[in-house]
ModelCIF file with pLDDT and N, C-alpha, C, O atoms, coordinates in Angstrom:
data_MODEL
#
_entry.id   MODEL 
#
_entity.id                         1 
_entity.type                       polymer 
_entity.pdbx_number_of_molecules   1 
#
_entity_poly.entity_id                      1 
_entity_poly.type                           'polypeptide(L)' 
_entity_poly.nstd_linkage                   no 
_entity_poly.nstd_monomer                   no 
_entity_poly.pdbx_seq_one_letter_code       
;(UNK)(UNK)(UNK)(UNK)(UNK)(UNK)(UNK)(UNK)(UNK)(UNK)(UNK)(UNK)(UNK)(UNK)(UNK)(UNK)
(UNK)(UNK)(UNK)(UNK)(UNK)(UNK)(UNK)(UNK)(UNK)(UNK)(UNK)(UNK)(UNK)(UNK)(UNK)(UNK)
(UNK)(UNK)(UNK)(UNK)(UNK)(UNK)(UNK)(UNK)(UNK)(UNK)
;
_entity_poly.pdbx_seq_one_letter_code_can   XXXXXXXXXXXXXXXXXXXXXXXXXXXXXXXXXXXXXXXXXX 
_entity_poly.pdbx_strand_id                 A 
#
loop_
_entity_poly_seq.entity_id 
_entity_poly_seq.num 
_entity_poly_seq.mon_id 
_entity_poly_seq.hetero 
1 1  UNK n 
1 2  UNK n 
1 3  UNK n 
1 4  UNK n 
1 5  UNK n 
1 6  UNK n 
1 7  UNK n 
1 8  UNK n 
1 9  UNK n 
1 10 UNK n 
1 11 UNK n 
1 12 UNK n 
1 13 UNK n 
1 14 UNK n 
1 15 UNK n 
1 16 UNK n 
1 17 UNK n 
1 18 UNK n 
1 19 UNK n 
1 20 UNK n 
1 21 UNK n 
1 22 UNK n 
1 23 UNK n 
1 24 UNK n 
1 25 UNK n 
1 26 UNK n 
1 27 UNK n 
1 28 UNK n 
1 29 UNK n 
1 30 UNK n 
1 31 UNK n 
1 32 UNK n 
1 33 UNK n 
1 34 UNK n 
1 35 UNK n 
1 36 UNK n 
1 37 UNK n 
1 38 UNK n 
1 39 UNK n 
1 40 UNK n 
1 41 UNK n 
1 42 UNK n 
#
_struct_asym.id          A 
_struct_asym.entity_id   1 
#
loop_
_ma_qa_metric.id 
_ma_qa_metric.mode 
_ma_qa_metric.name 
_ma_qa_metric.software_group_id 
_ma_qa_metric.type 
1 global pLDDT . pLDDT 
2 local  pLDDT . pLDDT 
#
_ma_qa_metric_global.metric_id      1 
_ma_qa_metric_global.metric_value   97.12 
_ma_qa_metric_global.model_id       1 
_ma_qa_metric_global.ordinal_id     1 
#
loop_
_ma_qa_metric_local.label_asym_id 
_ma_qa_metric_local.label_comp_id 
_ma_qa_metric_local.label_seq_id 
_ma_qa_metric_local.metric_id 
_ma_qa_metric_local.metric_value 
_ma_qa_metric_local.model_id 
_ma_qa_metric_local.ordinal_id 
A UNK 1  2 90.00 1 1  
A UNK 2  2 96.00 1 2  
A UNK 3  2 97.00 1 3  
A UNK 4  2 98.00 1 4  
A UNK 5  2 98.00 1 5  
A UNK 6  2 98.00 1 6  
A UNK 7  2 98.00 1 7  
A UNK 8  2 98.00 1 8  
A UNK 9  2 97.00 1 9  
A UNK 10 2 97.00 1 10 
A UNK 11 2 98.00 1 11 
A UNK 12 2 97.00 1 12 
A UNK 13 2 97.00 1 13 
A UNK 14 2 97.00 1 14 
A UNK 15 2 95.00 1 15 
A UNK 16 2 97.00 1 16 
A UNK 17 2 98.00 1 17 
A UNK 18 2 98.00 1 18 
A UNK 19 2 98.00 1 19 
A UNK 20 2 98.00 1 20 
A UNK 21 2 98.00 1 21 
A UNK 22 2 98.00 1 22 
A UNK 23 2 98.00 1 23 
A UNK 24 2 97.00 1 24 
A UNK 25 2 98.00 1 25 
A UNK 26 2 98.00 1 26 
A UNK 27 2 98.00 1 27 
A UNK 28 2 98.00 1 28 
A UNK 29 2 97.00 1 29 
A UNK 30 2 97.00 1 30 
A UNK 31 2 98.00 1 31 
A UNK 32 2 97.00 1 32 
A UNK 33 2 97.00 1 33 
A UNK 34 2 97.00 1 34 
A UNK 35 2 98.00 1 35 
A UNK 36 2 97.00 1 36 
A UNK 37 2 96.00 1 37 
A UNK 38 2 97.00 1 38 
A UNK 39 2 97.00 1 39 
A UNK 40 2 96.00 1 40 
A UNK 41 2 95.00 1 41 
A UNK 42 2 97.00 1 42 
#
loop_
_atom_site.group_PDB 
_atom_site.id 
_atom_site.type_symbol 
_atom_site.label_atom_id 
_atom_site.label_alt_id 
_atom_site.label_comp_id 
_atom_site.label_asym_id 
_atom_site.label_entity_id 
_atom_site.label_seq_id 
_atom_site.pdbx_PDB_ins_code 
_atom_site.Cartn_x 
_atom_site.Cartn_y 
_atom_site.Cartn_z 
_atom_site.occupancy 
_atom_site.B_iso_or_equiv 
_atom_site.pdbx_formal_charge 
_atom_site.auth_seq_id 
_atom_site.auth_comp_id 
_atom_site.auth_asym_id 
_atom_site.auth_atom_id 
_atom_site.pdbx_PDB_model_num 
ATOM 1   N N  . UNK A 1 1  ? 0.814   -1.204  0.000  1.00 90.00 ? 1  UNK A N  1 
ATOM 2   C CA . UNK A 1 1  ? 0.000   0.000   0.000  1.00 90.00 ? 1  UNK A CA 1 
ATOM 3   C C  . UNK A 1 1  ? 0.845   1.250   0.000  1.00 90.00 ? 1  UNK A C  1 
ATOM 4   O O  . UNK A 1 1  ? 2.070   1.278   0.125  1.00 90.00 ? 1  UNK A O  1 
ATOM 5   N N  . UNK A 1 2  ? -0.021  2.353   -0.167 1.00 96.00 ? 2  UNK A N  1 
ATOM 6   C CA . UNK A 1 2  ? 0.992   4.081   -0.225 1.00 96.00 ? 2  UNK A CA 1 
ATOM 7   C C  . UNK A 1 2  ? 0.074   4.218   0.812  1.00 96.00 ? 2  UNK A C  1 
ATOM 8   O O  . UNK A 1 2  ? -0.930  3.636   1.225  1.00 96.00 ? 2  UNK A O  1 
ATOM 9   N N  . UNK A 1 3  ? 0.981   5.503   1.186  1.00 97.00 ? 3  UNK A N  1 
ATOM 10  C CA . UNK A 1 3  ? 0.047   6.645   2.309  1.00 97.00 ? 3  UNK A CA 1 
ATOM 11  C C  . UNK A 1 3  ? -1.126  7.235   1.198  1.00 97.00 ? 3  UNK A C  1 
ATOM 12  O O  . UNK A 1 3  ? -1.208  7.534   0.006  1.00 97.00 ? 3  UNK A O  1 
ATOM 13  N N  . UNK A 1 4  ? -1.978  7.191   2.440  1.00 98.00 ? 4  UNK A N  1 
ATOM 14  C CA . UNK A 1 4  ? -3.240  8.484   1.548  1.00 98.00 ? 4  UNK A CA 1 
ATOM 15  C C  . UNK A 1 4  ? -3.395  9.208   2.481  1.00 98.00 ? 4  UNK A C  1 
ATOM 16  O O  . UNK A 1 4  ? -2.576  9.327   3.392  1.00 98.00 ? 4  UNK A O  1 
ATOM 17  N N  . UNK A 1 5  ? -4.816  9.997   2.372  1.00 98.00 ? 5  UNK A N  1 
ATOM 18  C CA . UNK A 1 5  ? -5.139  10.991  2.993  1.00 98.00 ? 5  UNK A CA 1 
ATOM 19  C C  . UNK A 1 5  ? -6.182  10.653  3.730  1.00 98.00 ? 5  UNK A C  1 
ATOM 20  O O  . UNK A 1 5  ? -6.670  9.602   3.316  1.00 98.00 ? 5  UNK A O  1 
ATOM 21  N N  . UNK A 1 6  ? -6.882  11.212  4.891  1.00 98.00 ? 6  UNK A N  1 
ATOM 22  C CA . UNK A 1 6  ? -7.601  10.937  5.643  1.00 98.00 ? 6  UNK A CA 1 
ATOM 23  C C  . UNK A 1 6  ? -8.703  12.453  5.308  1.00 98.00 ? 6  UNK A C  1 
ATOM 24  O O  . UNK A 1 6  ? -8.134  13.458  4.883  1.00 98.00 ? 6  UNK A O  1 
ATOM 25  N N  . UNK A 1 7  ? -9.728  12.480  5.459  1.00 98.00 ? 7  UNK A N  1 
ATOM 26  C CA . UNK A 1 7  ? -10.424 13.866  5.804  1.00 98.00 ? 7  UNK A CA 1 
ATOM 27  C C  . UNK A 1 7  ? -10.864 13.679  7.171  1.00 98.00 ? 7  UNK A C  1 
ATOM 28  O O  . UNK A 1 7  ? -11.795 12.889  7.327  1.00 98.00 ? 7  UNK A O  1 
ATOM 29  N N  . UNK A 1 8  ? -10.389 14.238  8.171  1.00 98.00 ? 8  UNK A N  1 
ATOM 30  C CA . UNK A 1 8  ? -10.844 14.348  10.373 1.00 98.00 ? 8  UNK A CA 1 
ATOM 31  C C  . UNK A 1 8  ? -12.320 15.823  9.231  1.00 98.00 ? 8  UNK A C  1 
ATOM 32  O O  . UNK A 1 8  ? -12.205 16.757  8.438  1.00 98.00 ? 8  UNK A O  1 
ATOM 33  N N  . UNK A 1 9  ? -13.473 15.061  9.950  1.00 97.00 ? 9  UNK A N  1 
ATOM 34  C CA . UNK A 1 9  ? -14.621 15.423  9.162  1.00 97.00 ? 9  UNK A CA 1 
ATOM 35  C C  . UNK A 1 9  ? -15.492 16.320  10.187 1.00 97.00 ? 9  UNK A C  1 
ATOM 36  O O  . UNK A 1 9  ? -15.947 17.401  9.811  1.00 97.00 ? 9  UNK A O  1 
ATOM 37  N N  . UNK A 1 10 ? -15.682 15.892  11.337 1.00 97.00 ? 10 UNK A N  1 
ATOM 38  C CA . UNK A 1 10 ? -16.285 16.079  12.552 1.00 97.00 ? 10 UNK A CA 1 
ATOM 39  C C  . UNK A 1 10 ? -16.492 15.756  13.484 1.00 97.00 ? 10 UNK A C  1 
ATOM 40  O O  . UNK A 1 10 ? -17.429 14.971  13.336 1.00 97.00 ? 10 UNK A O  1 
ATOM 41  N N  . UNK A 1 11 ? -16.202 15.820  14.676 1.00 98.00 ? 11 UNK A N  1 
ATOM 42  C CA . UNK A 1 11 ? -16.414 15.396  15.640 1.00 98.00 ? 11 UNK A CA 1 
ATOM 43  C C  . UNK A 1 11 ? -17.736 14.411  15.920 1.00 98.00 ? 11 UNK A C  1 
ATOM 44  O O  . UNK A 1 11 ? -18.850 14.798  15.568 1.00 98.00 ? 11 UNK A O  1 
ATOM 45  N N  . UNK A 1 12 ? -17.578 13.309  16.474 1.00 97.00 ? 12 UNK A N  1 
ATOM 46  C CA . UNK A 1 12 ? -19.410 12.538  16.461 1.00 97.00 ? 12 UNK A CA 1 
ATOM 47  C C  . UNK A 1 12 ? -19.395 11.772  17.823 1.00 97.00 ? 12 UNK A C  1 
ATOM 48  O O  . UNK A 1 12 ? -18.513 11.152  18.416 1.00 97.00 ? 12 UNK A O  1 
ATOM 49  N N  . UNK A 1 13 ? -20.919 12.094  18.140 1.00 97.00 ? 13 UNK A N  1 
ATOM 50  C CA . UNK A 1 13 ? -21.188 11.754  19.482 1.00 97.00 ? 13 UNK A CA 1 
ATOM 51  C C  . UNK A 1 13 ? -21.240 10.256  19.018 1.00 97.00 ? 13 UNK A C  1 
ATOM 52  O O  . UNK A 1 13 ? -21.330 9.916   17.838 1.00 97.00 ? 13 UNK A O  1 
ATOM 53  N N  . UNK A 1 14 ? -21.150 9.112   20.458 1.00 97.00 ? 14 UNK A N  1 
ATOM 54  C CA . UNK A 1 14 ? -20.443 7.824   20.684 1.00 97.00 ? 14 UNK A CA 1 
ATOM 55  C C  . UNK A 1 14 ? -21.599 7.232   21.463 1.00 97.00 ? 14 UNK A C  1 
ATOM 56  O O  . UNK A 1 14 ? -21.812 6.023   21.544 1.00 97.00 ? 14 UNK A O  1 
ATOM 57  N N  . UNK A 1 15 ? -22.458 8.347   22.127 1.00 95.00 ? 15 UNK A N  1 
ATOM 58  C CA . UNK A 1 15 ? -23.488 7.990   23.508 1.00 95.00 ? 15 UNK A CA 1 
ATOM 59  C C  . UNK A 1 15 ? -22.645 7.972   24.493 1.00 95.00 ? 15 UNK A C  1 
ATOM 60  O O  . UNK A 1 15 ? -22.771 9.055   25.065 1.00 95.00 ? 15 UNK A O  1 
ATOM 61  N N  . UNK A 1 16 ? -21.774 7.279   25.060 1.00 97.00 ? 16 UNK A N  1 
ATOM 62  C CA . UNK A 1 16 ? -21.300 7.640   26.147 1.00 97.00 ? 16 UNK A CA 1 
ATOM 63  C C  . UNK A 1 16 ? -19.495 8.203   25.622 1.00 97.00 ? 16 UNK A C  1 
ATOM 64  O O  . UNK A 1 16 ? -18.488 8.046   26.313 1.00 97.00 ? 16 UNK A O  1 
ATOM 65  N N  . UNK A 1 17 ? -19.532 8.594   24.789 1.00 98.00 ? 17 UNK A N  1 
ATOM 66  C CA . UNK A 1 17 ? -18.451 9.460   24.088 1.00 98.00 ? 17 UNK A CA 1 
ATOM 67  C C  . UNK A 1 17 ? -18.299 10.370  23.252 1.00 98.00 ? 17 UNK A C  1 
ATOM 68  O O  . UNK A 1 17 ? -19.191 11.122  22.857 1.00 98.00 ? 17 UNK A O  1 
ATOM 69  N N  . UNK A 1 18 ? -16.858 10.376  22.829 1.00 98.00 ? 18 UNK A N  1 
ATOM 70  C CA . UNK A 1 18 ? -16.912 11.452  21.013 1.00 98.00 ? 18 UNK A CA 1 
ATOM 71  C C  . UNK A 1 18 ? -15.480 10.731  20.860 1.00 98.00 ? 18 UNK A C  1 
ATOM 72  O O  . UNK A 1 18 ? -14.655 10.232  21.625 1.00 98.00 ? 18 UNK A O  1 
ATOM 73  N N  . UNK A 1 19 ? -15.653 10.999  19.051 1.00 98.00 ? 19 UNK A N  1 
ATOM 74  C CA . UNK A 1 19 ? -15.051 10.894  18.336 1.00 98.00 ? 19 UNK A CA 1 
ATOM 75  C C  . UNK A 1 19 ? -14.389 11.350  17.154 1.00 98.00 ? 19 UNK A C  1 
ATOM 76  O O  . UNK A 1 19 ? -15.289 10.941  16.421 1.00 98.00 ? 19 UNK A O  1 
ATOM 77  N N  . UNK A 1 20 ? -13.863 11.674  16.634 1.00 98.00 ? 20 UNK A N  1 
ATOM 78  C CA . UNK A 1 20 ? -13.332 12.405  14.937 1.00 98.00 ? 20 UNK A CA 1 
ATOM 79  C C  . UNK A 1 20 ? -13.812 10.977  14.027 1.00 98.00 ? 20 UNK A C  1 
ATOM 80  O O  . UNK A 1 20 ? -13.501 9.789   13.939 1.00 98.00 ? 20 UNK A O  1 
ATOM 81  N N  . UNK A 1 21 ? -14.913 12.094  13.349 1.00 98.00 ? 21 UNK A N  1 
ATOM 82  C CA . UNK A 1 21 ? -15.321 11.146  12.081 1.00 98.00 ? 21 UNK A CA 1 
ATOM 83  C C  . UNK A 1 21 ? -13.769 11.202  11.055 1.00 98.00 ? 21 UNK A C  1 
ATOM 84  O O  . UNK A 1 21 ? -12.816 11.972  10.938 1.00 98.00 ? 21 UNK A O  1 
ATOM 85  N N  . UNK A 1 22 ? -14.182 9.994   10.496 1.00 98.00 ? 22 UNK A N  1 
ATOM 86  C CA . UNK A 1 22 ? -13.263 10.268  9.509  1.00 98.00 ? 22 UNK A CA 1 
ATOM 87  C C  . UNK A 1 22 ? -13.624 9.605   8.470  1.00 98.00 ? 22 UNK A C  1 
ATOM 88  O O  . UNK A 1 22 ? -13.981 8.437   8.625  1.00 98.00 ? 22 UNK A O  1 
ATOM 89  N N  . UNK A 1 23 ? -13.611 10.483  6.541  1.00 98.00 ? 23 UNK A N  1 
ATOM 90  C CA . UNK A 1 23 ? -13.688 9.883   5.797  1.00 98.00 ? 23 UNK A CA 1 
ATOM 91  C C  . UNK A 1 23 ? -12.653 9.590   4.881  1.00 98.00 ? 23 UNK A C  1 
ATOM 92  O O  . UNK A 1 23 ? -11.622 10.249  4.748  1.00 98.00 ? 23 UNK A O  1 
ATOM 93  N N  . UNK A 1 24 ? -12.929 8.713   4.340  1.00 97.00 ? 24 UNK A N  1 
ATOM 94  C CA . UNK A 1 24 ? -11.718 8.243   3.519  1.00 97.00 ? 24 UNK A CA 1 
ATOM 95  C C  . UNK A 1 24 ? -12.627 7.218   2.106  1.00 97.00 ? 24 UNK A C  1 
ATOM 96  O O  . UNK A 1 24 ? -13.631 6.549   2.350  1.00 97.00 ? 24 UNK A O  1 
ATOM 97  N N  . UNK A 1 25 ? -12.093 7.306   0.919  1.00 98.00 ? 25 UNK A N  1 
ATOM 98  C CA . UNK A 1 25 ? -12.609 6.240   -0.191 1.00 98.00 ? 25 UNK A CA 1 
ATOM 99  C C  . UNK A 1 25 ? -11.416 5.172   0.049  1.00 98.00 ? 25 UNK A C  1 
ATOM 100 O O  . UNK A 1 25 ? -11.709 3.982   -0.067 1.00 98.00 ? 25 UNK A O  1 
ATOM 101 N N  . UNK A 1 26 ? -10.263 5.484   0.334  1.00 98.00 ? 26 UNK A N  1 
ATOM 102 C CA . UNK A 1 26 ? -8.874  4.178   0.556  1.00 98.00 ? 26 UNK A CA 1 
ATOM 103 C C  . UNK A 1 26 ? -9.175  3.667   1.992  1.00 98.00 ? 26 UNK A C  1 
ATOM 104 O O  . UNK A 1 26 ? -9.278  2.449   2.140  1.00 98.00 ? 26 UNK A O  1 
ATOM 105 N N  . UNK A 1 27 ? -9.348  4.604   3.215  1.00 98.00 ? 27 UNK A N  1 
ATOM 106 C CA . UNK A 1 27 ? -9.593  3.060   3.755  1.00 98.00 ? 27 UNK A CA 1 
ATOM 107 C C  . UNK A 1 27 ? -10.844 2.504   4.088  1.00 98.00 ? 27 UNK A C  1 
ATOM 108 O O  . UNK A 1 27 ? -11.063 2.297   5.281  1.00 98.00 ? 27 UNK A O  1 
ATOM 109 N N  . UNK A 1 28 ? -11.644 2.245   3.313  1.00 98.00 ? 28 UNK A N  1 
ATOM 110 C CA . UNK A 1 28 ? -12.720 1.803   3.077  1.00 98.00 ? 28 UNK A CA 1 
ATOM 111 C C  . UNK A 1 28 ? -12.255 0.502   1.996  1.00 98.00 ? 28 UNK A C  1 
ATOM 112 O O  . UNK A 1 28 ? -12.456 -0.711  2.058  1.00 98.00 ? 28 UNK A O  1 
ATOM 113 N N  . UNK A 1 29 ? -11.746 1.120   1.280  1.00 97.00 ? 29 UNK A N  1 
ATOM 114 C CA . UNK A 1 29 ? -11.209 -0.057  -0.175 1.00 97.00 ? 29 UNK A CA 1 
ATOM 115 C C  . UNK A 1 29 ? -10.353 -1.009  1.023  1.00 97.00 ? 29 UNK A C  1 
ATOM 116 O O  . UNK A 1 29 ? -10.600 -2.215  1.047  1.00 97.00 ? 29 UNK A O  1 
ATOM 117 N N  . UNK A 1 30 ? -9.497  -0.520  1.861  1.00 97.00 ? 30 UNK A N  1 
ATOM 118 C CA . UNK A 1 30 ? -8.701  -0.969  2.185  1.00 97.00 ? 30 UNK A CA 1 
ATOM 119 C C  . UNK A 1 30 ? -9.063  -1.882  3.507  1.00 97.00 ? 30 UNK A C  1 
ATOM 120 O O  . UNK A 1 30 ? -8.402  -2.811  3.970  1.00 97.00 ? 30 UNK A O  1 
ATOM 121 N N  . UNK A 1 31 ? -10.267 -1.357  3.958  1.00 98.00 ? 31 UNK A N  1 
ATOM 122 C CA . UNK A 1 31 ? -11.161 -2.220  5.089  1.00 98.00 ? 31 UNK A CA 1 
ATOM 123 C C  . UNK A 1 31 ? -11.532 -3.236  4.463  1.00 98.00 ? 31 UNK A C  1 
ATOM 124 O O  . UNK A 1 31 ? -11.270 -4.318  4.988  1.00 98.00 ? 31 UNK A O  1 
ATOM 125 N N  . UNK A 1 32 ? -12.068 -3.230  3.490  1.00 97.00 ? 32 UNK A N  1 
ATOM 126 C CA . UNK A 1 32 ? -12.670 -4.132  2.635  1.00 97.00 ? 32 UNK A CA 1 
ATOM 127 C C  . UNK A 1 32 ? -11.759 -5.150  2.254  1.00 97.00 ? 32 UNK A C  1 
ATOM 128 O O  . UNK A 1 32 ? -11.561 -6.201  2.863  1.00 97.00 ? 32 UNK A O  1 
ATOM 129 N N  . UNK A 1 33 ? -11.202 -4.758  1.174  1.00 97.00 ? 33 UNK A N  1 
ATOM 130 C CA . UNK A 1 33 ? -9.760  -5.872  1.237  1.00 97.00 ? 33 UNK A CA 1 
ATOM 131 C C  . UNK A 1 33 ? -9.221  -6.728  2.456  1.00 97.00 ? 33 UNK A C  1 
ATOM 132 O O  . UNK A 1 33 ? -8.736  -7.812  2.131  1.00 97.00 ? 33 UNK A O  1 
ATOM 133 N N  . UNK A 1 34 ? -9.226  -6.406  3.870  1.00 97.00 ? 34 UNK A N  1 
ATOM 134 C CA . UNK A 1 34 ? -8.620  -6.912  4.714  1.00 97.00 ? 34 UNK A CA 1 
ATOM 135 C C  . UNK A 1 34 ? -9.420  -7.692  5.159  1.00 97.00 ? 34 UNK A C  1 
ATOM 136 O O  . UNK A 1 34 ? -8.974  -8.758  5.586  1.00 97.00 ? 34 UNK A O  1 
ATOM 137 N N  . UNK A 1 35 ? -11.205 -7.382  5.230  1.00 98.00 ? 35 UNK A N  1 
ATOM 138 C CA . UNK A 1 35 ? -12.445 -7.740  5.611  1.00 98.00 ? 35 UNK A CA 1 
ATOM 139 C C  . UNK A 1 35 ? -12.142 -9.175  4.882  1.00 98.00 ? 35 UNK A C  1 
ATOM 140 O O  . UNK A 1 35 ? -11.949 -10.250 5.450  1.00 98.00 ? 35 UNK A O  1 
ATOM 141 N N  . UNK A 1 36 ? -12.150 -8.957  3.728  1.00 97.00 ? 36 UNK A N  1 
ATOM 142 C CA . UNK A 1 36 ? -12.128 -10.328 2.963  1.00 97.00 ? 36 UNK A CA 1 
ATOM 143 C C  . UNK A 1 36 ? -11.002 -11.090 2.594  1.00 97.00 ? 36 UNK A C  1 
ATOM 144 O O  . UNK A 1 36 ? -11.065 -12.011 1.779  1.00 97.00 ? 36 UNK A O  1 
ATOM 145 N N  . UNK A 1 37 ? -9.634  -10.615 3.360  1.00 96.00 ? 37 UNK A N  1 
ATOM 146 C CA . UNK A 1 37 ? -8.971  -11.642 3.423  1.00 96.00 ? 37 UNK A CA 1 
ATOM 147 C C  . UNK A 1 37 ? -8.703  -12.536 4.924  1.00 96.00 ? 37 UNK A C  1 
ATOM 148 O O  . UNK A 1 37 ? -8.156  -13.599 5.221  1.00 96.00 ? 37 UNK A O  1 
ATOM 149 N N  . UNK A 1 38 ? -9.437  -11.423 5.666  1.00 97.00 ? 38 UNK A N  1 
ATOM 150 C CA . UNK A 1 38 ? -9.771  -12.413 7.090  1.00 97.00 ? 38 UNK A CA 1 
ATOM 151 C C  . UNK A 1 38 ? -11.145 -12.678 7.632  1.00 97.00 ? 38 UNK A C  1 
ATOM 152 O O  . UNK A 1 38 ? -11.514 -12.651 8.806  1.00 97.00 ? 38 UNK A O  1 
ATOM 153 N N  . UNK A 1 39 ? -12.168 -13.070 6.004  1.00 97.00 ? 39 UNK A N  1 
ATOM 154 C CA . UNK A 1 39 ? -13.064 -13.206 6.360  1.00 97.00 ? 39 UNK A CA 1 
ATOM 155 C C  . UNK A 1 39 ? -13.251 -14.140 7.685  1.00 97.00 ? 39 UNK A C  1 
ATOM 156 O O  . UNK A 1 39 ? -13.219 -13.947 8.901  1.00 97.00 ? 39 UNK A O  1 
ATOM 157 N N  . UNK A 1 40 ? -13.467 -15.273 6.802  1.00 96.00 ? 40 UNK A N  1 
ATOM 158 C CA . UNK A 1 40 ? -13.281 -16.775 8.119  1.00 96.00 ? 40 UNK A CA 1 
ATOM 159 C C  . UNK A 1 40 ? -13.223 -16.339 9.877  1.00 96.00 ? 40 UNK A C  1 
ATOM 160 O O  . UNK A 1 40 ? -14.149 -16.698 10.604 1.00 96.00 ? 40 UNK A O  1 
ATOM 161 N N  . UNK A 1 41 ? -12.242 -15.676 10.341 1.00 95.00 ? 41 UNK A N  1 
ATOM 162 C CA . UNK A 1 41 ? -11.736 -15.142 11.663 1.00 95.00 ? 41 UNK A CA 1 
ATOM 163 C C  . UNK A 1 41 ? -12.733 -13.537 12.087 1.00 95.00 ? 41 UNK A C  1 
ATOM 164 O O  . UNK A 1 41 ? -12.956 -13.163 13.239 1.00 95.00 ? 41 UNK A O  1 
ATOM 165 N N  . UNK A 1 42 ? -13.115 -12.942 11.031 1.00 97.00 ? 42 UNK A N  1 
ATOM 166 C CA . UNK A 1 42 ? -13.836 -12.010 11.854 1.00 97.00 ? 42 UNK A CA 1 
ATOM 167 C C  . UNK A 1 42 ? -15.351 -12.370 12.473 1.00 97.00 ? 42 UNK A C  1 
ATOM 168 O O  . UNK A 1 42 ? -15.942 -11.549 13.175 1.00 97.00 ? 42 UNK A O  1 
#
């Protein structure tokens, strides 16, 4: 893989937290890819 970029989008409530949204089209591709090479185990 290369580095990409992240977009920190907004802050998002958790219910009993917060968080930095974050979007991305790579790691999504890249969730995905990993999703399905460890399908079996997740």
């Amino acid at each position: 893989g290369s580095a990409f970029e992240l977009e920190i989008t907004k802050p998002m409530h958790l219910g009993n937290g917060v968080a930095y949204e974050i979007n991305s089209d790579e790691i999504m591709r890249l969730h995905q890819y990993l999703a399905d090479l460890f399908k079996a185990d997740l």
